[in-house]
Protein backbone atom coordinates (compact mmCIF):
# COMPACT_ATOMS: atom_id res chain seq x y z
CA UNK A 1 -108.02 -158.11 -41.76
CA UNK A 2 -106.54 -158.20 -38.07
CA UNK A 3 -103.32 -160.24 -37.12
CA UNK A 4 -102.77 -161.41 -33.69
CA UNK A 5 -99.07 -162.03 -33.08
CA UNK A 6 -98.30 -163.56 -29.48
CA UNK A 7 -94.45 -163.34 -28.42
CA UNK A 8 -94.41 -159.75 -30.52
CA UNK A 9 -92.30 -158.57 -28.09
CA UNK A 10 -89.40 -161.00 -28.97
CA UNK A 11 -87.18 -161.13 -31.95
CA UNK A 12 -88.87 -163.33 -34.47
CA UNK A 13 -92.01 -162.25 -33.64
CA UNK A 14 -91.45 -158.44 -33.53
CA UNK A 15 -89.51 -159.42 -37.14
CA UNK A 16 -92.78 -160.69 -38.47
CA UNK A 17 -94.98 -157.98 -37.33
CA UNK A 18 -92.71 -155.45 -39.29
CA UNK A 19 -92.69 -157.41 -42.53
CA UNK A 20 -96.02 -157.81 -42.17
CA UNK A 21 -96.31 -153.78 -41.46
CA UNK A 22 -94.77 -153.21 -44.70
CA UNK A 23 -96.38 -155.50 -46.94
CA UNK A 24 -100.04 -154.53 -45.53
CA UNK A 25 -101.11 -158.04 -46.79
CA UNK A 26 -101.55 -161.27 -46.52
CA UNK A 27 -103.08 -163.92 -48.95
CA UNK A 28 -105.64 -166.07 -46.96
CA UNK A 29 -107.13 -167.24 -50.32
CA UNK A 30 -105.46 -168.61 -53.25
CA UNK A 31 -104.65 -165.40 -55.34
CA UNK A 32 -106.14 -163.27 -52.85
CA UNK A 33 -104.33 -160.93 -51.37
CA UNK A 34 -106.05 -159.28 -48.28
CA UNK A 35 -105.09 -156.04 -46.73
CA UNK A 36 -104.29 -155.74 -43.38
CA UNK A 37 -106.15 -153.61 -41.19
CA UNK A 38 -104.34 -153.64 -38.02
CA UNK A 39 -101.87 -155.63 -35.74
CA UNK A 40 -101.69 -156.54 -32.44
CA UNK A 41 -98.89 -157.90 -30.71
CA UNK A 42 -99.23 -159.53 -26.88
CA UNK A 43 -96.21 -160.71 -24.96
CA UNK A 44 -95.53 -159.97 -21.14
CA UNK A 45 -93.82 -156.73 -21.83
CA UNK A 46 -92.38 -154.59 -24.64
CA UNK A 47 -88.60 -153.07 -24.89
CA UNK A 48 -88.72 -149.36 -26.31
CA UNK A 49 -87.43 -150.71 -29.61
CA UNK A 50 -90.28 -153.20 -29.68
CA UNK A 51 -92.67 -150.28 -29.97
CA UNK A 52 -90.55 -148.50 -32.36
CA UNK A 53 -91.30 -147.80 -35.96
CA UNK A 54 -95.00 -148.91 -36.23
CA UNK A 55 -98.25 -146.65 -36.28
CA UNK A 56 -101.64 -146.42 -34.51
CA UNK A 57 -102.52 -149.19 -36.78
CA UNK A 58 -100.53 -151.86 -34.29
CA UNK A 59 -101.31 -152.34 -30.91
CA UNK A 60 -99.39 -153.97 -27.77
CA UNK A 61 -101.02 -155.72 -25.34
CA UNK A 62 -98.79 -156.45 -22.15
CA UNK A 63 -100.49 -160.39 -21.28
CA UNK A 64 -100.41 -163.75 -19.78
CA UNK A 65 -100.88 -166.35 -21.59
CA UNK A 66 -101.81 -168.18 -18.74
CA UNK A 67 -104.50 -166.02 -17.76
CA UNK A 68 -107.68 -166.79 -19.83
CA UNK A 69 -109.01 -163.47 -19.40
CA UNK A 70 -106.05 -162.44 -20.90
CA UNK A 71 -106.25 -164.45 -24.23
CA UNK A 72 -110.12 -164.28 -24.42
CA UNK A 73 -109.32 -160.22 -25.10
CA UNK A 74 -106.65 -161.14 -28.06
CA UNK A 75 -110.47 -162.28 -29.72
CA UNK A 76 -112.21 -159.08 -29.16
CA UNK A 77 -110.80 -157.52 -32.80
CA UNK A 78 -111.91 -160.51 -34.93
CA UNK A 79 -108.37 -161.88 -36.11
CA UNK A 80 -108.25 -164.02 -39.02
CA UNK A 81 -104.65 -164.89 -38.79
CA UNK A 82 -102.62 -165.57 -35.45
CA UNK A 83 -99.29 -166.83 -35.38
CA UNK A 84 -98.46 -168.09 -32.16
CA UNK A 85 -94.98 -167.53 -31.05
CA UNK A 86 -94.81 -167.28 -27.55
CA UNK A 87 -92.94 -169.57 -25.85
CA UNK A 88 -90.37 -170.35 -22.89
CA UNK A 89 -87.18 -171.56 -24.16
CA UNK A 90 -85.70 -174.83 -23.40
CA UNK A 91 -83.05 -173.92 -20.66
CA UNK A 92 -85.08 -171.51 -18.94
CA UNK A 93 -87.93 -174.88 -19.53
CA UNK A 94 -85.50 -177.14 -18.05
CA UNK A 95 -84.70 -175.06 -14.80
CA UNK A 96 -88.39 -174.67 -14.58
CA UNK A 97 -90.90 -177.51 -15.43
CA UNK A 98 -94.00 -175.27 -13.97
CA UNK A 99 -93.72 -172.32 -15.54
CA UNK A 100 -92.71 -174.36 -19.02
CA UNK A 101 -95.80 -176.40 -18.38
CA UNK A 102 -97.87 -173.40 -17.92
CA UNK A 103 -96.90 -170.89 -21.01
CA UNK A 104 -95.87 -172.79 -23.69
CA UNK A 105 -99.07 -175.94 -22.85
CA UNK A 106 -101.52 -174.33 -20.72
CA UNK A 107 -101.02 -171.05 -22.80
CA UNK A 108 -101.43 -172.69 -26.39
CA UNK A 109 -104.63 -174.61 -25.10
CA UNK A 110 -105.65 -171.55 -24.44
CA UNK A 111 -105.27 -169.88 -26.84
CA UNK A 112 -106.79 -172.49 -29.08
CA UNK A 113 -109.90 -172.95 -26.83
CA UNK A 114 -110.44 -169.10 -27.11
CA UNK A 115 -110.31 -169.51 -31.12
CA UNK A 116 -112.79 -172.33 -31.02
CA UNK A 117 -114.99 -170.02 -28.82
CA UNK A 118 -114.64 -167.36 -31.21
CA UNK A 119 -116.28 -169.13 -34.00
CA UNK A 120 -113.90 -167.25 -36.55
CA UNK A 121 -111.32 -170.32 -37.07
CA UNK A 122 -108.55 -168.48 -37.73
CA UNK A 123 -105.18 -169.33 -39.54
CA UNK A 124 -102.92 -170.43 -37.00
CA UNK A 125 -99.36 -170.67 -37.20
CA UNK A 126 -98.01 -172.44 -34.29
CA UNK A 127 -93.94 -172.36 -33.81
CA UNK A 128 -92.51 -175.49 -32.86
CA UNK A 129 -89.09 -176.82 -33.01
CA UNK A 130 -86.18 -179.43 -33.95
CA UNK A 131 -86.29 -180.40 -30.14
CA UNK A 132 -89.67 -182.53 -30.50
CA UNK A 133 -86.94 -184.73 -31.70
CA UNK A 134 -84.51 -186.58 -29.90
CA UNK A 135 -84.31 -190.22 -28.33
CA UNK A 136 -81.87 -192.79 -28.61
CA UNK A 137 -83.42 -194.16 -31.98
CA UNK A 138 -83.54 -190.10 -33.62
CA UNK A 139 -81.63 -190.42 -36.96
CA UNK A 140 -78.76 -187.83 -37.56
CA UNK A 141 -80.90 -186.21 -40.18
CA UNK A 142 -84.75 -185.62 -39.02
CA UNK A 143 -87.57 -185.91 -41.66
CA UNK A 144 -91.32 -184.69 -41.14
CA UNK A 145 -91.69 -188.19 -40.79
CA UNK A 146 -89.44 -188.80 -37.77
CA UNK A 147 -91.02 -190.04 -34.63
CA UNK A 148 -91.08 -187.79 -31.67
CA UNK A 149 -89.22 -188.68 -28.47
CA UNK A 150 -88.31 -184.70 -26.91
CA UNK A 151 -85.59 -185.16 -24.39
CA UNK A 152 -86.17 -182.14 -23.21
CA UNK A 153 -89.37 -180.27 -21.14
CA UNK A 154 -89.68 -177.71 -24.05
CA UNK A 155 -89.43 -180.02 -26.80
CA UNK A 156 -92.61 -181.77 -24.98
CA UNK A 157 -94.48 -179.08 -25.15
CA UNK A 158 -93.90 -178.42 -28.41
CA UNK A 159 -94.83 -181.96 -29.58
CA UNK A 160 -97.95 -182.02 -27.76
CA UNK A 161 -98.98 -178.65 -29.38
CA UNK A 162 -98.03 -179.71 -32.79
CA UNK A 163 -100.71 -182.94 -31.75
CA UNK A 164 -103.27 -179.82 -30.64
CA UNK A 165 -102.77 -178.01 -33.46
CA UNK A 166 -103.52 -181.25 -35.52
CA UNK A 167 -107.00 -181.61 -34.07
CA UNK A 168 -108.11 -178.29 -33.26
CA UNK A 169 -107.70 -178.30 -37.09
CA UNK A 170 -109.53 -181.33 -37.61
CA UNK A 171 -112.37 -180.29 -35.94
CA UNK A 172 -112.74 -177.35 -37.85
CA UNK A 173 -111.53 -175.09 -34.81
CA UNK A 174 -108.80 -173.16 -36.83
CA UNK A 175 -106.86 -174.01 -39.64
CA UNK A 176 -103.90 -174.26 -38.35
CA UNK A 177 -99.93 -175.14 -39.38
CA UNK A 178 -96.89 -175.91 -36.96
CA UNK A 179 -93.46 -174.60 -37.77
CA UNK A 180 -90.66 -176.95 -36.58
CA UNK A 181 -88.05 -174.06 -36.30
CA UNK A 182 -84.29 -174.99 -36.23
CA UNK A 183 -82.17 -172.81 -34.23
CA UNK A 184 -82.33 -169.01 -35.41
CA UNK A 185 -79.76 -166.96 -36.08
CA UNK A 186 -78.81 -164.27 -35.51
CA UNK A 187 -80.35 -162.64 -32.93
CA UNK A 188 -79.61 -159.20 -31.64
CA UNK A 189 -79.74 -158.02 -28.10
CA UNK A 190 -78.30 -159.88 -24.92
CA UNK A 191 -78.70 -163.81 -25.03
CA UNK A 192 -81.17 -165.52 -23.61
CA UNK A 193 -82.03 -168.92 -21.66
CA UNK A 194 -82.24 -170.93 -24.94
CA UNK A 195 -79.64 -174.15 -25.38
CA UNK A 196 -79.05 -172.57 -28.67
CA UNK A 197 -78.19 -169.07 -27.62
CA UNK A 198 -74.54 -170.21 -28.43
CA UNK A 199 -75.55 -170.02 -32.38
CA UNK A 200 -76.26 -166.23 -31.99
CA UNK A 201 -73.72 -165.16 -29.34
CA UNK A 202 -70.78 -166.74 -31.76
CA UNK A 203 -71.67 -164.30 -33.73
CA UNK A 204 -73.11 -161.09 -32.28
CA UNK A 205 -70.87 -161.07 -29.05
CA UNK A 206 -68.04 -160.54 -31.35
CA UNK A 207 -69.05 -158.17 -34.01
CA UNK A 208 -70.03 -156.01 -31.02
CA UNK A 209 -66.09 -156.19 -30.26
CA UNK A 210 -66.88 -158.28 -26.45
CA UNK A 211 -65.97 -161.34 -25.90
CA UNK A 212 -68.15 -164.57 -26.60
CA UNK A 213 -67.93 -167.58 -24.43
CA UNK A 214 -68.64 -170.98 -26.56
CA UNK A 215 -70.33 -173.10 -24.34
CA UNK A 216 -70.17 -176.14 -27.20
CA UNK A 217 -67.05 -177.93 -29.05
CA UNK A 218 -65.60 -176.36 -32.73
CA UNK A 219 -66.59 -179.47 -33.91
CA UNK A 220 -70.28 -179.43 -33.47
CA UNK A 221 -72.44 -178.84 -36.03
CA UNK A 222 -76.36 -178.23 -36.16
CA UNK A 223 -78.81 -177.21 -38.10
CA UNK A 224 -79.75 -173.13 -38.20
CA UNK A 225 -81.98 -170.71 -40.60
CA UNK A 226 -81.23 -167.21 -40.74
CA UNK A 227 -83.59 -164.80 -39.08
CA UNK A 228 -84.62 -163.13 -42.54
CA UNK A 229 -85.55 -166.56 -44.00
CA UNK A 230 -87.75 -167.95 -40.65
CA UNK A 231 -89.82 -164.44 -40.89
CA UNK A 232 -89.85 -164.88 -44.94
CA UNK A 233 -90.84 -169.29 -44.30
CA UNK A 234 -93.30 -168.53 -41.48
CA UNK A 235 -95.70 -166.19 -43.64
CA UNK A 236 -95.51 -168.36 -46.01
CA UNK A 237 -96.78 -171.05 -44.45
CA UNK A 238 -99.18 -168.40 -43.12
CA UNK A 239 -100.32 -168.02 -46.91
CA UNK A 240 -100.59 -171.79 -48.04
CA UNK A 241 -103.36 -173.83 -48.54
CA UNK A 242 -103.90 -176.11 -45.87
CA UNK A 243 -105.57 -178.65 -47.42
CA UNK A 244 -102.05 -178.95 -49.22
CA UNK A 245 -100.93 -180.29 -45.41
CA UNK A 246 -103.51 -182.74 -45.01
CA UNK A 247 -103.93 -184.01 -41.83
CA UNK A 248 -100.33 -183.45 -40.39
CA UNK A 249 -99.84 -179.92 -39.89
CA UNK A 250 -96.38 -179.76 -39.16
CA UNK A 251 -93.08 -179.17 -41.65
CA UNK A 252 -90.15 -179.45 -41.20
CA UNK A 253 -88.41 -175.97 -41.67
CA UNK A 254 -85.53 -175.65 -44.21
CA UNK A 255 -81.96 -175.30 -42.61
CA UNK A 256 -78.23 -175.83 -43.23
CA UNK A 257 -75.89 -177.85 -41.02
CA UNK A 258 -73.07 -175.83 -40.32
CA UNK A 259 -69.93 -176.34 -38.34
CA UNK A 260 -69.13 -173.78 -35.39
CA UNK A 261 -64.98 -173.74 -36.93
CA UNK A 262 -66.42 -172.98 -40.34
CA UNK A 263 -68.79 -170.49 -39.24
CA UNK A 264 -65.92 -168.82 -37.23
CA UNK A 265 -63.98 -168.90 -40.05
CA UNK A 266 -66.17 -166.80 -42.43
CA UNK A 267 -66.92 -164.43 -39.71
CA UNK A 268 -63.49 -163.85 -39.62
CA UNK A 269 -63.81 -163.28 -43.08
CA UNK A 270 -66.47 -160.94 -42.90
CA UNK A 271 -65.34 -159.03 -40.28
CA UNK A 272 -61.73 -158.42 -42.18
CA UNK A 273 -63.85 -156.93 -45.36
CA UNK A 274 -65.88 -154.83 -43.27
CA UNK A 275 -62.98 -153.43 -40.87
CA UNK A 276 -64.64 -154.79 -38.18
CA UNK A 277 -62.64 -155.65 -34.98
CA UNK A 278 -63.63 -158.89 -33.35
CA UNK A 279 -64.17 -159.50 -29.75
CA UNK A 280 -62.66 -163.16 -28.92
CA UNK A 281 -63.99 -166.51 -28.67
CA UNK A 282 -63.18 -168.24 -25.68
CA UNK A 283 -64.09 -171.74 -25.25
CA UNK A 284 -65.96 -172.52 -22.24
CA UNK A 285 -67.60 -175.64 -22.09
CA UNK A 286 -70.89 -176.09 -20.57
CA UNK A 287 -72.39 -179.62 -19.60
CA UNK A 288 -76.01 -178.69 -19.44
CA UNK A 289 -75.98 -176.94 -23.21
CA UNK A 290 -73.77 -179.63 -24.50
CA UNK A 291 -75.95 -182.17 -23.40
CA UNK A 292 -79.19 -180.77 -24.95
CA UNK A 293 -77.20 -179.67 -28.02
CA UNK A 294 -75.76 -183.49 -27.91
CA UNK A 295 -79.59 -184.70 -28.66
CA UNK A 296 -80.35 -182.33 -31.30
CA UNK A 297 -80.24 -184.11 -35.04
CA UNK A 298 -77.46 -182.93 -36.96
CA UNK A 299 -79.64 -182.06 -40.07
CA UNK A 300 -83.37 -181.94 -41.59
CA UNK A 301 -84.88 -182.91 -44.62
CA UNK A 302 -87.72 -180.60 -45.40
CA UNK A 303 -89.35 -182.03 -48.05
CA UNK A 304 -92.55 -180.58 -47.42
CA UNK A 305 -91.16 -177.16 -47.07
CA UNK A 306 -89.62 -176.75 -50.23
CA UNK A 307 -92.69 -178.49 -52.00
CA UNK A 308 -94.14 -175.11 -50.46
CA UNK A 309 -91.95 -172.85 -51.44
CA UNK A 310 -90.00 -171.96 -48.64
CA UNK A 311 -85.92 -171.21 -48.65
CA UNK A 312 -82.81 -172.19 -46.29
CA UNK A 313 -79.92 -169.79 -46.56
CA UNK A 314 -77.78 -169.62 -49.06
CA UNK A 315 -74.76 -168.69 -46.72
CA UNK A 316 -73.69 -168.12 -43.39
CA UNK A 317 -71.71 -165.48 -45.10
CA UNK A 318 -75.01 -164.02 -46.55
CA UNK A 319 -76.32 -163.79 -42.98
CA UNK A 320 -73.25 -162.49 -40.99
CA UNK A 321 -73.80 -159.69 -44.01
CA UNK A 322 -77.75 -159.60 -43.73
CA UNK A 323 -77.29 -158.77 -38.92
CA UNK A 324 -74.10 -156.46 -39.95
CA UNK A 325 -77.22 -154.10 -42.37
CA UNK A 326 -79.93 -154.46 -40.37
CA UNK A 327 -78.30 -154.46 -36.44
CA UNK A 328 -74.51 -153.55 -36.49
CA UNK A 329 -73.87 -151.12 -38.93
CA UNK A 330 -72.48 -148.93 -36.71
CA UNK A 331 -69.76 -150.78 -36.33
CA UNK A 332 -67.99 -150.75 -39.41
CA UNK A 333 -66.16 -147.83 -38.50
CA UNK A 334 -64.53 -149.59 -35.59
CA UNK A 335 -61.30 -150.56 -37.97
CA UNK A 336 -58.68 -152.70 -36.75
CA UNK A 337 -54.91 -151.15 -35.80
């Protein structure tokens, strides 16, 4: 079997290609384990650490997903599963309209066009997100039956490939499943342009002992999955049966609302057990994130989700402890006084 994993280059979707490098499987078919032959992971370019860790049986492909050429290539190894994680992030999308408009539409047309040209009608996992919601009307808590009203340019794009993925599906193009994502954390490295970067930074700024600017109030809380659990939920949905989806291809993923005091709080917590001296959090309010943030819901019900088996977190303790294992180890020995 060959995997095509677009956005391998970023976090979640590097994340995936190792778990997937270790388990050297993937069930397709009820019961049916298949091995995995190789990998290959596009994005526009790869960090060192990107690369790291994998053998000649992954590949990286430096591409466009605007260029057709480009994606028409990703075909050339047969793939039978794709997941489809490539995307600009909503504030970079807001800044730019264009370029949001080209990568995370034009690209996922694409892409899908190139599949239906293939003939192989691969499983497709798509990533959306929580911002396809939003509106005046949007309850506080968003179901996978809440109607759609994005108020934001990334959030559009995400809806209308959620509708693509629905009927490339139902034409028998791919069989393919969306992944409304809530905001992931935590993610290492330097933040980027997303309106939730705040969820990571509040915690990774400050473990690395620098300061962390809070661009949001204490008192805001939102719905977030640890980065462990999305990689764990998004081959799973990989793995299920899409006739068990029906004709609307897109779940709600599990999360927890948490509140930005309480998270600080057990950080705090965490920190003090591991001797770990925290960089401060400053509060610096920013209108654009707040108002984005402002039309997120405040929780989701993901009924469909758990009917599949998938998991939210069990803690934000449990995932302050899962980034201090896997990223920041190192500093433990960095004891207070």
């Amino acid at each position: 079997m060959h995997v095509v994993i677009t956005g391998g280059g970023g976090f979640i979707g590097n994340r995936v290609a190792r778990e997937l490098f270790r388990r050297r499987q993937l069930a397709l078919a009820p019961g049916q384990a298949a091995h995995i032959d190789s990998i290959t992971l596009a994005d526009l370019s790869f960090s060192p650490q990107a690369r790291a860790g994998f053998d000649s049986t992954v590949s990286f492909v430096e591409a466009d997903l605007g260029d057709p050429a480009a994606v028409d290539a990703l075909f050339s190894r047969q793939p039978a599963a794709i997941f489809h994680l490539a995307a600009m992030v909503s504030g970079e999308g807001e800044r730019d309209f264009d370029g949001c408009l080209r990568i995370n539409l034009d690209g996922t047309r694409a892409l899908l066009e190139a599949a239906r040209r293939s003939g192989l009608k691969p499983r497709t996992v798509f990533a959306s997100s929580l911002a396809v919601f939003g509106g005046s009307a949007m309850p506080p808590v968003a179901t996978d039956a809440t109607r759609q009203v994005p108020q934001t340019t990334y959030g559009m794009t995400k809806a209308i490939g959620e509708l693509l993925i629905n009927e490339y599906s139902r034409k028998g193009f791919v069989d393919g499943r969306a992944a409304r994502l809530p905001t992931v954390f935590i993610r290492p490295g330097r933040p980027n342009a997303a309106a939730s970067s705040f969820a990571s930074g509040l915690f990774r700024e400050p473990l690395a002992g620098v300061e962390c600017l809070l661009p949001v109030p204490r008192s805001v809380a939102a719905p977030l999955l640890g980065y462990r659990r999305v990689v764990e939920n998004l081959i799973r949905l990989m793995e299920c049966d899409g006739e068990a989806l029906g004709d609307d291809r897109s779940v709600n993923f599990p999360s927890t609302r948490f509140l930005i005091s309480d998270m600080i709080q057990v950080l705090e917590k965490v920190a003090a057990r591991h001797g770990i001296a925290l960089g401060p959090i400053v509060d610096r309010p920013d209108p654009i994130v707040m108002r984005i943030v402002q039309g997120w819901p405040v929780g989701t019900e993901a009924t469909r989700a758990n009917g599949l088996g998938m998991v939210a977190d069990q803690s934000v303790e449990q995932v302050i402890e899962d980034y201090i294992e896997d990223f920041a180890s190192g500093r433990k020995a960095d004891v207070k006084g």
